[in-house]
PDB file of N, CA and C in Angstrom:
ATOM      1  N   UNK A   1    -165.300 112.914  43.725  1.00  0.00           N
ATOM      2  CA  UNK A   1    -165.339 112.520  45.127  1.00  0.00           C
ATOM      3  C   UNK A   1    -166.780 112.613  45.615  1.00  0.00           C
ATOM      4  N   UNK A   2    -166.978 111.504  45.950  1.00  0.00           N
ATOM      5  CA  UNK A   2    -168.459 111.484  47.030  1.00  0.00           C
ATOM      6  C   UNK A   2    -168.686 111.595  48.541  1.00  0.00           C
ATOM      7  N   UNK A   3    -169.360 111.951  49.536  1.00  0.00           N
ATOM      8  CA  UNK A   3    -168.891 111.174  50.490  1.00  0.00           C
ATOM      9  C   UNK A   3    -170.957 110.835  50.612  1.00  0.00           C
ATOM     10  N   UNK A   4    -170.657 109.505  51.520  1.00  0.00           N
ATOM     11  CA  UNK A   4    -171.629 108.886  51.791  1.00  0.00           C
ATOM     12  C   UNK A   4    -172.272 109.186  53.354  1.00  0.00           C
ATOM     13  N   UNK A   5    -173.788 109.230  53.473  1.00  0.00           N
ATOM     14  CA  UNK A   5    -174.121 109.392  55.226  1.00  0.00           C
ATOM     15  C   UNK A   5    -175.088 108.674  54.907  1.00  0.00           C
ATOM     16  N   UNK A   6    -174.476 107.150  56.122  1.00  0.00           N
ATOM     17  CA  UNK A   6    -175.501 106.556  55.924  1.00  0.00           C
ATOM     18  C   UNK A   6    -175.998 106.114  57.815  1.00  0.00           C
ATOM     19  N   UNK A   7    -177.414 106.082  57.719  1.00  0.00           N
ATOM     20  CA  UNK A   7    -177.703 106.660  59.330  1.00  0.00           C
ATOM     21  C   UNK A   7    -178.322 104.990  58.999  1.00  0.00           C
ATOM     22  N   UNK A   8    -177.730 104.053  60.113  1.00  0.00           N
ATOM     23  CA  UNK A   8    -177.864 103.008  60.643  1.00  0.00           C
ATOM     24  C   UNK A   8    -178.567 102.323  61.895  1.00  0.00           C
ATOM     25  N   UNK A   9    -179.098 101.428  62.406  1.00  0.00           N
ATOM     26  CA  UNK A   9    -179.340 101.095  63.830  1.00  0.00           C
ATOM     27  C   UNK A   9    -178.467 100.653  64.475  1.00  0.00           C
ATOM     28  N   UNK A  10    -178.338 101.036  65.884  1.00  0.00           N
ATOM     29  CA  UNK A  10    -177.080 101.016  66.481  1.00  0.00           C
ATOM     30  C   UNK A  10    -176.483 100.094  67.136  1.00  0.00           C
ATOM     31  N   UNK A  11    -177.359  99.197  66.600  1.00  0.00           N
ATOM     32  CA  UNK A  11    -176.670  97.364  66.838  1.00  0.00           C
ATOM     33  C   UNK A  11    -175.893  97.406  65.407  1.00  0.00           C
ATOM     34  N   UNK A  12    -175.864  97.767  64.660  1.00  0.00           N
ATOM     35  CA  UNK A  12    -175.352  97.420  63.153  1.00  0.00           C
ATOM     36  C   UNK A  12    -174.243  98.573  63.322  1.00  0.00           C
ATOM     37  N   UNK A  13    -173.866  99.963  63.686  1.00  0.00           N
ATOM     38  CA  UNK A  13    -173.089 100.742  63.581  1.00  0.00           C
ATOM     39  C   UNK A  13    -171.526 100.679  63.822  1.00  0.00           C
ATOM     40  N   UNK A  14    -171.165  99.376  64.649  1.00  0.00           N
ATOM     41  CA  UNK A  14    -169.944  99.192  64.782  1.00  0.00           C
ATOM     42  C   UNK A  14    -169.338  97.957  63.931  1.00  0.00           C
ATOM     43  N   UNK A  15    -170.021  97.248  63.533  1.00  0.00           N
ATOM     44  CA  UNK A  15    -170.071  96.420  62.355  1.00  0.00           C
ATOM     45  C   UNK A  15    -169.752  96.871  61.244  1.00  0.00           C
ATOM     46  N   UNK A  16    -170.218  97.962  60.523  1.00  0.00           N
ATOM     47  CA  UNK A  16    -170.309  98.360  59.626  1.00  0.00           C
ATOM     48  C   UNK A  16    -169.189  99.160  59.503  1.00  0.00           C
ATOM     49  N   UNK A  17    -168.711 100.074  60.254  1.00  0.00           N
ATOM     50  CA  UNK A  17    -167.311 100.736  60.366  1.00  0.00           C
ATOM     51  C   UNK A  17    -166.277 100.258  60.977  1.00  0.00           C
ATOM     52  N   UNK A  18    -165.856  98.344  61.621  1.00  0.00           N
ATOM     53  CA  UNK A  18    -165.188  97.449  61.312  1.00  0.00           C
ATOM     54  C   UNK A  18    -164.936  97.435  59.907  1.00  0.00           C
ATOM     55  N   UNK A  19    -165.709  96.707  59.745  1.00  0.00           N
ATOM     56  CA  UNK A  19    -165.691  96.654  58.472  1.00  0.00           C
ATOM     57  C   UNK A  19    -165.213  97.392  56.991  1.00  0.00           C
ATOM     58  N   UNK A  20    -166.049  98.767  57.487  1.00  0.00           N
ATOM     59  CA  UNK A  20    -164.991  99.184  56.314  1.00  0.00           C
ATOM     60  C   UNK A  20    -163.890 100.012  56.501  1.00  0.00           C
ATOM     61  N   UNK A  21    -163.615 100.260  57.679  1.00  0.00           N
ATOM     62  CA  UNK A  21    -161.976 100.266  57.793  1.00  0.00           C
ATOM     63  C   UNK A  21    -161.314  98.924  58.046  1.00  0.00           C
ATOM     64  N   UNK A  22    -161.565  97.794  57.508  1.00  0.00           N
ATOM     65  CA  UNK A  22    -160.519  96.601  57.763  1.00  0.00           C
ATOM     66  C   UNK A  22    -160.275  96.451  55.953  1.00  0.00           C
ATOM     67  N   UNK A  23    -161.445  97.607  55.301  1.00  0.00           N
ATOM     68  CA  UNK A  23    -161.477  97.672  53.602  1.00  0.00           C
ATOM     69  C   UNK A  23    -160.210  99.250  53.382  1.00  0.00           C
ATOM     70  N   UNK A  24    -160.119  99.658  53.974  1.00  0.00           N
ATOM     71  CA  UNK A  24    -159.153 100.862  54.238  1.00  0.00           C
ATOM     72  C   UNK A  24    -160.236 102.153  53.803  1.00  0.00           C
ATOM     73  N   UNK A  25    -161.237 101.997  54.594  1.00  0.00           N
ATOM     74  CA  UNK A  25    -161.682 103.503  53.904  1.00  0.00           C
ATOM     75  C   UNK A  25    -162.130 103.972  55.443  1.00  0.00           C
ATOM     76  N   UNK A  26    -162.089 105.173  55.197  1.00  0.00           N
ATOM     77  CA  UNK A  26    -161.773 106.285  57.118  1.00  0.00           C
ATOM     78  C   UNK A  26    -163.483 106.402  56.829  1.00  0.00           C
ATOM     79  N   UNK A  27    -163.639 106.814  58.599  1.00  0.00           N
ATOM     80  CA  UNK A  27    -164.875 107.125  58.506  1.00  0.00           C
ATOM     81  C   UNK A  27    -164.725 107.586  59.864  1.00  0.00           C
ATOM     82  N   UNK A  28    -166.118 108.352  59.866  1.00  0.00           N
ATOM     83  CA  UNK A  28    -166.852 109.258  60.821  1.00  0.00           C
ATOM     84  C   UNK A  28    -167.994 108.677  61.607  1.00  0.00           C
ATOM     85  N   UNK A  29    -168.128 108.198  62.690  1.00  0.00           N
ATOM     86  CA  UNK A  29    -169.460 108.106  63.988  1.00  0.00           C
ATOM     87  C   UNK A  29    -169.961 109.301  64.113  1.00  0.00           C
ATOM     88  N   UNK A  30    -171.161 109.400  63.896  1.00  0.00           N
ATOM     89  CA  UNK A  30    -172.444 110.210  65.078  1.00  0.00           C
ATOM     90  C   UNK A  30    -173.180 109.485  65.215  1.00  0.00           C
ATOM     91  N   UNK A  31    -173.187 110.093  66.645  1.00  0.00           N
ATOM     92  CA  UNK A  31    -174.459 109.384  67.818  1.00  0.00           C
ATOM     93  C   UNK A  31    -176.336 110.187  67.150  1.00  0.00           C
ATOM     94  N   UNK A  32    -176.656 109.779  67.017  1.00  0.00           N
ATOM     95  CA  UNK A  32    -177.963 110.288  66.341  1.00  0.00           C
ATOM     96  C   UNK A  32    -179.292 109.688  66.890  1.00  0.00           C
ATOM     97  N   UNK A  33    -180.178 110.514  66.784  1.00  0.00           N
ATOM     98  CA  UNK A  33    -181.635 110.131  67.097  1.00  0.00           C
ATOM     99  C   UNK A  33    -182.126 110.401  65.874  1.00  0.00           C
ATOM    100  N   UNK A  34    -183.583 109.200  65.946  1.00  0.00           N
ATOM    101  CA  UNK A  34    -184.281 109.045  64.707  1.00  0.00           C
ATOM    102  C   UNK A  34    -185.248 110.125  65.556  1.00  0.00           C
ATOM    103  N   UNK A  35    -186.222 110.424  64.837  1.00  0.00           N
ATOM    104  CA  UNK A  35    -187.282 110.902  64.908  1.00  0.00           C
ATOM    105  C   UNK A  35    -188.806 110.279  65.284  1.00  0.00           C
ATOM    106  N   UNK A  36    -188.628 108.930  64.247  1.00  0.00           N
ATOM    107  CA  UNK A  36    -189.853 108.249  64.599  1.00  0.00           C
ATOM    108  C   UNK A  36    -190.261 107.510  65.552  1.00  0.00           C
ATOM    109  N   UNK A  37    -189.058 106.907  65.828  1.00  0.00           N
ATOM    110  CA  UNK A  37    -189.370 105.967  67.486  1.00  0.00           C
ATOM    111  C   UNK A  37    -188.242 106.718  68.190  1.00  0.00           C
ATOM    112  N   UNK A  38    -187.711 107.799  68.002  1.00  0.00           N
ATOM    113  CA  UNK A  38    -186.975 108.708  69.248  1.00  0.00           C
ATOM    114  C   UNK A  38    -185.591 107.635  69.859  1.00  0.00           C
ATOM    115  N   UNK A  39    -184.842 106.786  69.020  1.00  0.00           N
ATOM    116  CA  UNK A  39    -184.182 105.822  69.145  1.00  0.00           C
ATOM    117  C   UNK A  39    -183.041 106.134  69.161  1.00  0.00           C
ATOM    118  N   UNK A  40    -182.187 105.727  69.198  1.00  0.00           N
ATOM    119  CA  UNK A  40    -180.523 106.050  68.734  1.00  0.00           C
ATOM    120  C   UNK A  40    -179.979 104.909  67.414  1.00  0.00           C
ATOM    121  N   UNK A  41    -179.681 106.387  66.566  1.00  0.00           N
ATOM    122  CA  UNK A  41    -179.102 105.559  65.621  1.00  0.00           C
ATOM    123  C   UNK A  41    -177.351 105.956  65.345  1.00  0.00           C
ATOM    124  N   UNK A  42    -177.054 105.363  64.393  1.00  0.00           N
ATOM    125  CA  UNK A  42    -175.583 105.782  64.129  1.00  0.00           C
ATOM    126  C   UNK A  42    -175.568 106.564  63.006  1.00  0.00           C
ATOM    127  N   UNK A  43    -175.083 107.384  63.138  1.00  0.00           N
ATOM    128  CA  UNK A  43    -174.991 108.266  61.242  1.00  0.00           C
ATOM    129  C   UNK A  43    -173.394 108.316  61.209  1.00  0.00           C
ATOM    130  N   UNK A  44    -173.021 107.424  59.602  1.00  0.00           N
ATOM    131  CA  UNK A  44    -171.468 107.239  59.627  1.00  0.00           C
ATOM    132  C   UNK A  44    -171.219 107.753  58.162  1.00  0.00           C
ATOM    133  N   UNK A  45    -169.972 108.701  58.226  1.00  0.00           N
ATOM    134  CA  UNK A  45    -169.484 109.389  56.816  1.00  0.00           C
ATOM    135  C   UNK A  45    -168.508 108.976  56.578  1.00  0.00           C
ATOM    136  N   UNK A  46    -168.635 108.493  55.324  1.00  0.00           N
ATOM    137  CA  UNK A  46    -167.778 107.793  54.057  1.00  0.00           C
ATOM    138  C   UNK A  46    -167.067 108.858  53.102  1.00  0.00           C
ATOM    139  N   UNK A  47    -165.908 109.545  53.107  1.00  0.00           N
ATOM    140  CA  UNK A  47    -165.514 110.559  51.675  1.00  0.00           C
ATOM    141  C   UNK A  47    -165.086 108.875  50.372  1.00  0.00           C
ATOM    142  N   UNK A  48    -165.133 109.075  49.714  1.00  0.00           N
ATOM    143  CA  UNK A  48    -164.595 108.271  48.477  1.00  0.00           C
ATOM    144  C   UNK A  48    -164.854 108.156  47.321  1.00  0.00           C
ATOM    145  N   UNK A  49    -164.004 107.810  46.637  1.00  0.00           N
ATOM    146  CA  UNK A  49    -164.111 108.136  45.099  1.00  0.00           C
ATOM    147  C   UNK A  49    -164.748 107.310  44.308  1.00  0.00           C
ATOM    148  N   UNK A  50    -165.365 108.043  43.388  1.00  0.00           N
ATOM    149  CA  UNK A  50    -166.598 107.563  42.737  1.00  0.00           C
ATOM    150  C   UNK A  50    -166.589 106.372  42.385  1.00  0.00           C
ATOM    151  N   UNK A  51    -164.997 105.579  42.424  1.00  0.00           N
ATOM    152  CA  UNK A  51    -165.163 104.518  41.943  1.00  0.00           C
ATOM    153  C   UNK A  51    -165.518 103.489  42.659  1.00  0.00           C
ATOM    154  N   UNK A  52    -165.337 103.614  43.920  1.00  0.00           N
ATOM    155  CA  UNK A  52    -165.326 102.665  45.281  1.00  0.00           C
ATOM    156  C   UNK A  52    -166.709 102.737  45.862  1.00  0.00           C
ATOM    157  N   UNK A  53    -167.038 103.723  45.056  1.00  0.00           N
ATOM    158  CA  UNK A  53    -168.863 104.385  46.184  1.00  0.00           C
ATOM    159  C   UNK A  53    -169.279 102.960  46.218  1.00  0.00           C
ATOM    160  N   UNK A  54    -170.025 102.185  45.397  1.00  0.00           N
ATOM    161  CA  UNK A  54    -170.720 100.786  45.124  1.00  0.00           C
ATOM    162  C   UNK A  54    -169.986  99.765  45.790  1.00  0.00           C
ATOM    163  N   UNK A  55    -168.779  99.832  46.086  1.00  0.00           N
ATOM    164  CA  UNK A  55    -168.442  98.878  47.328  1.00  0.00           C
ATOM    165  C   UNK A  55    -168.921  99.242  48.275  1.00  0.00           C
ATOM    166  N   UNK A  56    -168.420 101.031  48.961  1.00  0.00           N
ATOM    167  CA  UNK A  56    -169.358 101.165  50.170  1.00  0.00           C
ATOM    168  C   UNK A  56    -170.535 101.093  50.363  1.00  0.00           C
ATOM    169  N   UNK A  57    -170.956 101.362  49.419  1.00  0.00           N
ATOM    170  CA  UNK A  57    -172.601 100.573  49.597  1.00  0.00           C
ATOM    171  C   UNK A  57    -173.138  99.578  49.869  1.00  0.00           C
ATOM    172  N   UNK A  58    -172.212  98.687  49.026  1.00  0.00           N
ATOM    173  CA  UNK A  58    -172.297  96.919  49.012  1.00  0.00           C
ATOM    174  C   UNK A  58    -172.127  96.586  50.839  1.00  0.00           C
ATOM    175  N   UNK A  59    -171.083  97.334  50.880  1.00  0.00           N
ATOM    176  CA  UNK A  59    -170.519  96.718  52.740  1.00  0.00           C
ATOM    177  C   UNK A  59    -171.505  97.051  53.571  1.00  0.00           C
ATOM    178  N   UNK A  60    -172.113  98.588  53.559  1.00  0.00           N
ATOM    179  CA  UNK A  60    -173.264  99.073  54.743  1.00  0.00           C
ATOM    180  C   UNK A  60    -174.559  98.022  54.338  1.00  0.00           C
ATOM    181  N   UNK A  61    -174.738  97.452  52.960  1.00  0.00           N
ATOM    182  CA  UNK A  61    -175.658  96.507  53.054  1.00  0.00           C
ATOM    183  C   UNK A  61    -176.026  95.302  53.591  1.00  0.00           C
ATOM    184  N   UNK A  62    -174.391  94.831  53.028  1.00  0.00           N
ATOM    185  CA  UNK A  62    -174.279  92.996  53.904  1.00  0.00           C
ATOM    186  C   UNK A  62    -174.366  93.064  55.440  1.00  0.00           C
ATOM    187  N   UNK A  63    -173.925  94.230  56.075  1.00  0.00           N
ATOM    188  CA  UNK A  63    -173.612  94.534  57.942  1.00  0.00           C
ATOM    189  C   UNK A  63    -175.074  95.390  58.372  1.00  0.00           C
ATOM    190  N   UNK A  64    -176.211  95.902  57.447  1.00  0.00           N
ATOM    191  CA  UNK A  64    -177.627  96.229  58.355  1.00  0.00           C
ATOM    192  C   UNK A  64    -178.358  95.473  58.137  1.00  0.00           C
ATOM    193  N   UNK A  65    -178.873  94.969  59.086  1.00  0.00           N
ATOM    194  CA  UNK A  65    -180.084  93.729  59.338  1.00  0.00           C
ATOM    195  C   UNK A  65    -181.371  94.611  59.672  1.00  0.00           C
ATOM    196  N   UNK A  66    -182.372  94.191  58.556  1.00  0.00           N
ATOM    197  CA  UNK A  66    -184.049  94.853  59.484  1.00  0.00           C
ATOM    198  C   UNK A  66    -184.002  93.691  60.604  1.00  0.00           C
ATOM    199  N   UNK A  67    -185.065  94.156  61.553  1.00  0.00           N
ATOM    200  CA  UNK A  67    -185.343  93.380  62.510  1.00  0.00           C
ATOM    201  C   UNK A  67    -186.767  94.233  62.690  1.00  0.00           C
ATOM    202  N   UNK A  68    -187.033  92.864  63.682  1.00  0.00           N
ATOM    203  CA  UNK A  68    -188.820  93.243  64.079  1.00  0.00           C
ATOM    204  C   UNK A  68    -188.771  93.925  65.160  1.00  0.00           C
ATOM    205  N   UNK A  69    -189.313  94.557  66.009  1.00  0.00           N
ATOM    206  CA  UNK A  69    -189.473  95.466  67.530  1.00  0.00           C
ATOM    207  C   UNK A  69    -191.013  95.799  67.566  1.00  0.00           C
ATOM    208  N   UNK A  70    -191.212  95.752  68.978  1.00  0.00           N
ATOM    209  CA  UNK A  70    -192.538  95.864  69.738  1.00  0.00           C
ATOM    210  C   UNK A  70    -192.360  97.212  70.257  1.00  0.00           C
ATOM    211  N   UNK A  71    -193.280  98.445  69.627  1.00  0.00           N
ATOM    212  CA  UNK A  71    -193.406  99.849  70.423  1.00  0.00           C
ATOM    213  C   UNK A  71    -194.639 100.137  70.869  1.00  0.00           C
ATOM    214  N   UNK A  72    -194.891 100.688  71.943  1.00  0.00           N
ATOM    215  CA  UNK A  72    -196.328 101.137  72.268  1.00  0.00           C
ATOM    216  C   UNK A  72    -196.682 102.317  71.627  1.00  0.00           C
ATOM    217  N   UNK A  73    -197.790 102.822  71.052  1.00  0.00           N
ATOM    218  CA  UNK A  73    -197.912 103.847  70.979  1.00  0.00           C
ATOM    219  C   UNK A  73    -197.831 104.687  71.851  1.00  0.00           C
ATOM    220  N   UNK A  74    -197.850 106.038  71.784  1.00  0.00           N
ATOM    221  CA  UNK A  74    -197.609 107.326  72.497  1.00  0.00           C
ATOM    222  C   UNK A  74    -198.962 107.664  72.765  1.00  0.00           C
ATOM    223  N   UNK A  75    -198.984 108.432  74.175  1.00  0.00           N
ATOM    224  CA  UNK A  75    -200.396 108.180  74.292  1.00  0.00           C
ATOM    225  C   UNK A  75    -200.559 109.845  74.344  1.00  0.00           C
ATOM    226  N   UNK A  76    -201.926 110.023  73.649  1.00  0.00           N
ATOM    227  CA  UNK A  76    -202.444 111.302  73.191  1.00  0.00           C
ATOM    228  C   UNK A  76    -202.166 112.461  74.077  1.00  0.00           C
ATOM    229  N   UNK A  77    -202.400 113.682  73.586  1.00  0.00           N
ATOM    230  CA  UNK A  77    -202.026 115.031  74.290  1.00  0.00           C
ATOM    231  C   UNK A  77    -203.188 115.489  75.306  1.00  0.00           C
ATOM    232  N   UNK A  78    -203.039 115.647  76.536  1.00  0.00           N
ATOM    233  CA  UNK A  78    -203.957 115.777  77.563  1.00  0.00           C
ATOM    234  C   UNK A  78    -205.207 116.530  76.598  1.00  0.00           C
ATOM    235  N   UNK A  79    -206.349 116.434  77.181  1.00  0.00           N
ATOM    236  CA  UNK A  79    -207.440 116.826  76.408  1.00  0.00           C
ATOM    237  C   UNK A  79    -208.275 116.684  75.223  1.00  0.00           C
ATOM    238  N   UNK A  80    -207.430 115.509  74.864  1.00  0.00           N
ATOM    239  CA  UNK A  80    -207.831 114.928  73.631  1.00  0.00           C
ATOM    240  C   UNK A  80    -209.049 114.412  73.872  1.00  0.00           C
ATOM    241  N   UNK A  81    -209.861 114.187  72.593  1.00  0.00           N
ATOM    242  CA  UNK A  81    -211.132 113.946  73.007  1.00  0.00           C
ATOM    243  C   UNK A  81    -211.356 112.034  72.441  1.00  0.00           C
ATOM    244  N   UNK A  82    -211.890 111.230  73.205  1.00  0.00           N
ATOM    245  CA  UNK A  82    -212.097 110.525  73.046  1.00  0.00           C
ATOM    246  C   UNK A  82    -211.249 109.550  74.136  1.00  0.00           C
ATOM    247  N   UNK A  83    -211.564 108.357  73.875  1.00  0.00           N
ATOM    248  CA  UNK A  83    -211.130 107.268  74.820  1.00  0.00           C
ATOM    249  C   UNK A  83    -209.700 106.727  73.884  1.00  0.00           C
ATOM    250  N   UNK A  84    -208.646 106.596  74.488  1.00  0.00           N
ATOM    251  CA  UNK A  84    -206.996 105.954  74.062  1.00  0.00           C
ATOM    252  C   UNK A  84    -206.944 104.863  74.549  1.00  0.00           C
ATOM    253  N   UNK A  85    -206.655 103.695  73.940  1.00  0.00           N
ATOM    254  CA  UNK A  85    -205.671 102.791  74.458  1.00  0.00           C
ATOM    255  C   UNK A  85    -204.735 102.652  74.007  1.00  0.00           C
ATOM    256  N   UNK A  86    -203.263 102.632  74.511  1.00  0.00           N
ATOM    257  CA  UNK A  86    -202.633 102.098  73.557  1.00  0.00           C
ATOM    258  C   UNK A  86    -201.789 100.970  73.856  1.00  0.00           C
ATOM    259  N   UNK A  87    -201.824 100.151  72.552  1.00  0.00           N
ATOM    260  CA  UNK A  87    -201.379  98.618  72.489  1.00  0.00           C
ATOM    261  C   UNK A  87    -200.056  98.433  71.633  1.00  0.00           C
ATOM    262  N   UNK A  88    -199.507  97.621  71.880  1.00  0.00           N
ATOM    263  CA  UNK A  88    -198.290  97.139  71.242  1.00  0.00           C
ATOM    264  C   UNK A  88    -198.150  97.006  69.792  1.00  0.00           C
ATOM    265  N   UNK A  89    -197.383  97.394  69.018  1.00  0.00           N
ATOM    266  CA  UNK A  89    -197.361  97.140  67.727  1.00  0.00           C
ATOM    267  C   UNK A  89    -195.978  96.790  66.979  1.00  0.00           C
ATOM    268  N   UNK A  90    -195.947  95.590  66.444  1.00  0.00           N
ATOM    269  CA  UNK A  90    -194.097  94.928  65.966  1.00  0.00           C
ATOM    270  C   UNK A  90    -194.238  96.278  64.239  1.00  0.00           C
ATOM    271  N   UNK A  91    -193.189  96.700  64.404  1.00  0.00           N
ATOM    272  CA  UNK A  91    -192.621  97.331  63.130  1.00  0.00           C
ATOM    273  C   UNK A  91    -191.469  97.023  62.643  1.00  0.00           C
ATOM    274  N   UNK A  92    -190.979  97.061  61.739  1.00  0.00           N
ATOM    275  CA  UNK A  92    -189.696  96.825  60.969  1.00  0.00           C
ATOM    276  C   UNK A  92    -188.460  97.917  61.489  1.00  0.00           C
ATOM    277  N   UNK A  93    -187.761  97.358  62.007  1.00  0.00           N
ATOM    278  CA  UNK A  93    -186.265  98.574  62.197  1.00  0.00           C
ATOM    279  C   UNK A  93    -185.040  98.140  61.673  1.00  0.00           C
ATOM    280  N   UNK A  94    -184.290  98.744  61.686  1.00  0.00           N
ATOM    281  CA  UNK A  94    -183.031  98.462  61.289  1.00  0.00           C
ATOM    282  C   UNK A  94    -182.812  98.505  59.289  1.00  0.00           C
ATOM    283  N   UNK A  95    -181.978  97.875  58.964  1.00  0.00           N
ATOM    284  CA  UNK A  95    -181.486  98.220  57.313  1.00  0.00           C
ATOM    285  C   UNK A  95    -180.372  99.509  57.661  1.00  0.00           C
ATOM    286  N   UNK A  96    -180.776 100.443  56.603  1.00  0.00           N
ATOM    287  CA  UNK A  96    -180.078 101.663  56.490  1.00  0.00           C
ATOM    288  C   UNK A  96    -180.258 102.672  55.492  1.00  0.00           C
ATOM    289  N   UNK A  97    -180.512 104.044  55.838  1.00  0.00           N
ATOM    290  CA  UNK A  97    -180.929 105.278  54.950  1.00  0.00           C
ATOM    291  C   UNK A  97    -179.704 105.732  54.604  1.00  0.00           C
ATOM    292  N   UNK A  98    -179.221 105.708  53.232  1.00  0.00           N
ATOM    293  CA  UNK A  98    -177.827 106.023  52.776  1.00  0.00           C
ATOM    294  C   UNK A  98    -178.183 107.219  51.223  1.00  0.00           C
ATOM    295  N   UNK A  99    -177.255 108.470  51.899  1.00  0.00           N
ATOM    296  CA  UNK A  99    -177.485 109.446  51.096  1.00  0.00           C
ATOM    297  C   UNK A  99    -175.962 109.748  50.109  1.00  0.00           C
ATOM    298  N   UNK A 100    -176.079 110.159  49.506  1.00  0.00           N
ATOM    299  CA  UNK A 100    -174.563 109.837  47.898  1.00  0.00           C
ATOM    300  C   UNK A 100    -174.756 111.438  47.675  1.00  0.00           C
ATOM    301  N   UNK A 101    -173.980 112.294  48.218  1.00  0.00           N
ATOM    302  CA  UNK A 101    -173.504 113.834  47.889  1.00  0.00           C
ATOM    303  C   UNK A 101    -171.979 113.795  47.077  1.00  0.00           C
ATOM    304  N   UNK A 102    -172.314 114.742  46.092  1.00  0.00           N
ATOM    305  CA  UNK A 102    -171.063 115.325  45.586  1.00  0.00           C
ATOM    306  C   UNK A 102    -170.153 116.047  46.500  1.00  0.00           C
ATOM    307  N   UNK A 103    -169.126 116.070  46.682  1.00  0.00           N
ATOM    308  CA  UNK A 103    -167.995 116.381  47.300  1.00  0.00           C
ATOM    309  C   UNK A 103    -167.394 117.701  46.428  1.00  0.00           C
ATOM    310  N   UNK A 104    -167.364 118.783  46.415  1.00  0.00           N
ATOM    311  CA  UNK A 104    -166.975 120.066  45.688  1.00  0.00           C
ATOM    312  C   UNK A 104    -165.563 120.320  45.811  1.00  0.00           C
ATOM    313  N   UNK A 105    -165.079 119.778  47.167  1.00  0.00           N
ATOM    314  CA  UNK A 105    -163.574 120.268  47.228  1.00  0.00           C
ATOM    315  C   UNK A 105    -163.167 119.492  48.919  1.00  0.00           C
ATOM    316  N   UNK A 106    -161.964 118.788  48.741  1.00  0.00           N
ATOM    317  CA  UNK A 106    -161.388 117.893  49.874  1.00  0.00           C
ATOM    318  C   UNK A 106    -160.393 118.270  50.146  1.00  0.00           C
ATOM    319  N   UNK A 107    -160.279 118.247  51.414  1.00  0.00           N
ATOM    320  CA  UNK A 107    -158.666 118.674  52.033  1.00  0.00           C
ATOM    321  C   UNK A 107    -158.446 117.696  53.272  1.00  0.00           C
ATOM    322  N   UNK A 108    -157.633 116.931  53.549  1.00  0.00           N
ATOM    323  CA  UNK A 108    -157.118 116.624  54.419  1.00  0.00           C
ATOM    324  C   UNK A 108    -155.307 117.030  54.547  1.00  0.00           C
ATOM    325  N   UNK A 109    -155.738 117.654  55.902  1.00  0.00           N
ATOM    326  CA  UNK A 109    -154.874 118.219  56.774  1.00  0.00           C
ATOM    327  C   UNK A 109    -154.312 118.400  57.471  1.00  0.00           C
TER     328      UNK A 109
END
């Protein structure tokens, strides 16, 4: 038994768990923040057996889209030395960070 956490963008998060419960496999929502652009993402848990893992994978792949986005930088910590501007910059978001843990022992109850 595996279960899967795979932390998504949160245009893609309800897509993706359509989806694979219309495949019959249960799953778990959290509301989550990234770290790097302070965003909201989705982090969704998959339990399933080793044999099915590579479908769930396959599905969180076809349903996350990268996309482009415009962030400003953050502008420096009072006292910083020197002159800041900060300007717009397009980065890549979206896809999906998907982690594959062993499962030691399952109970549903």
């Amino acid at each position: 038994m595996k279960i899967v956490f795979a932390i998504v963008h949160d245009e893609d998060g309800n897509s993706v768990m359509s989806e694979l419960n219309k495949e019959g496999y249960s799953v778990t929502k959290l509301a989550t923040t990234g770290g790097f652009l302070r965003a909201g993402n989705t982090t969704l848990l998959v339990g399933v057996v080793e044999e099915k893992l590579q479908a769930v994978i396959d599905i969180i792949k076809s349903k996350c889209m990268g996309r482009k986005q415009i962030v400003t930088s953050p502008t420096p910590a009072m006292g910083a030395a020197g002159a800041y501007v900060p300007y717009p910059v397009e980065i890549d978001v979206g896809g999906a960070t998907i982690f594959v843990v062993d499962v030691e022992r399952f109970e549903k109850v």
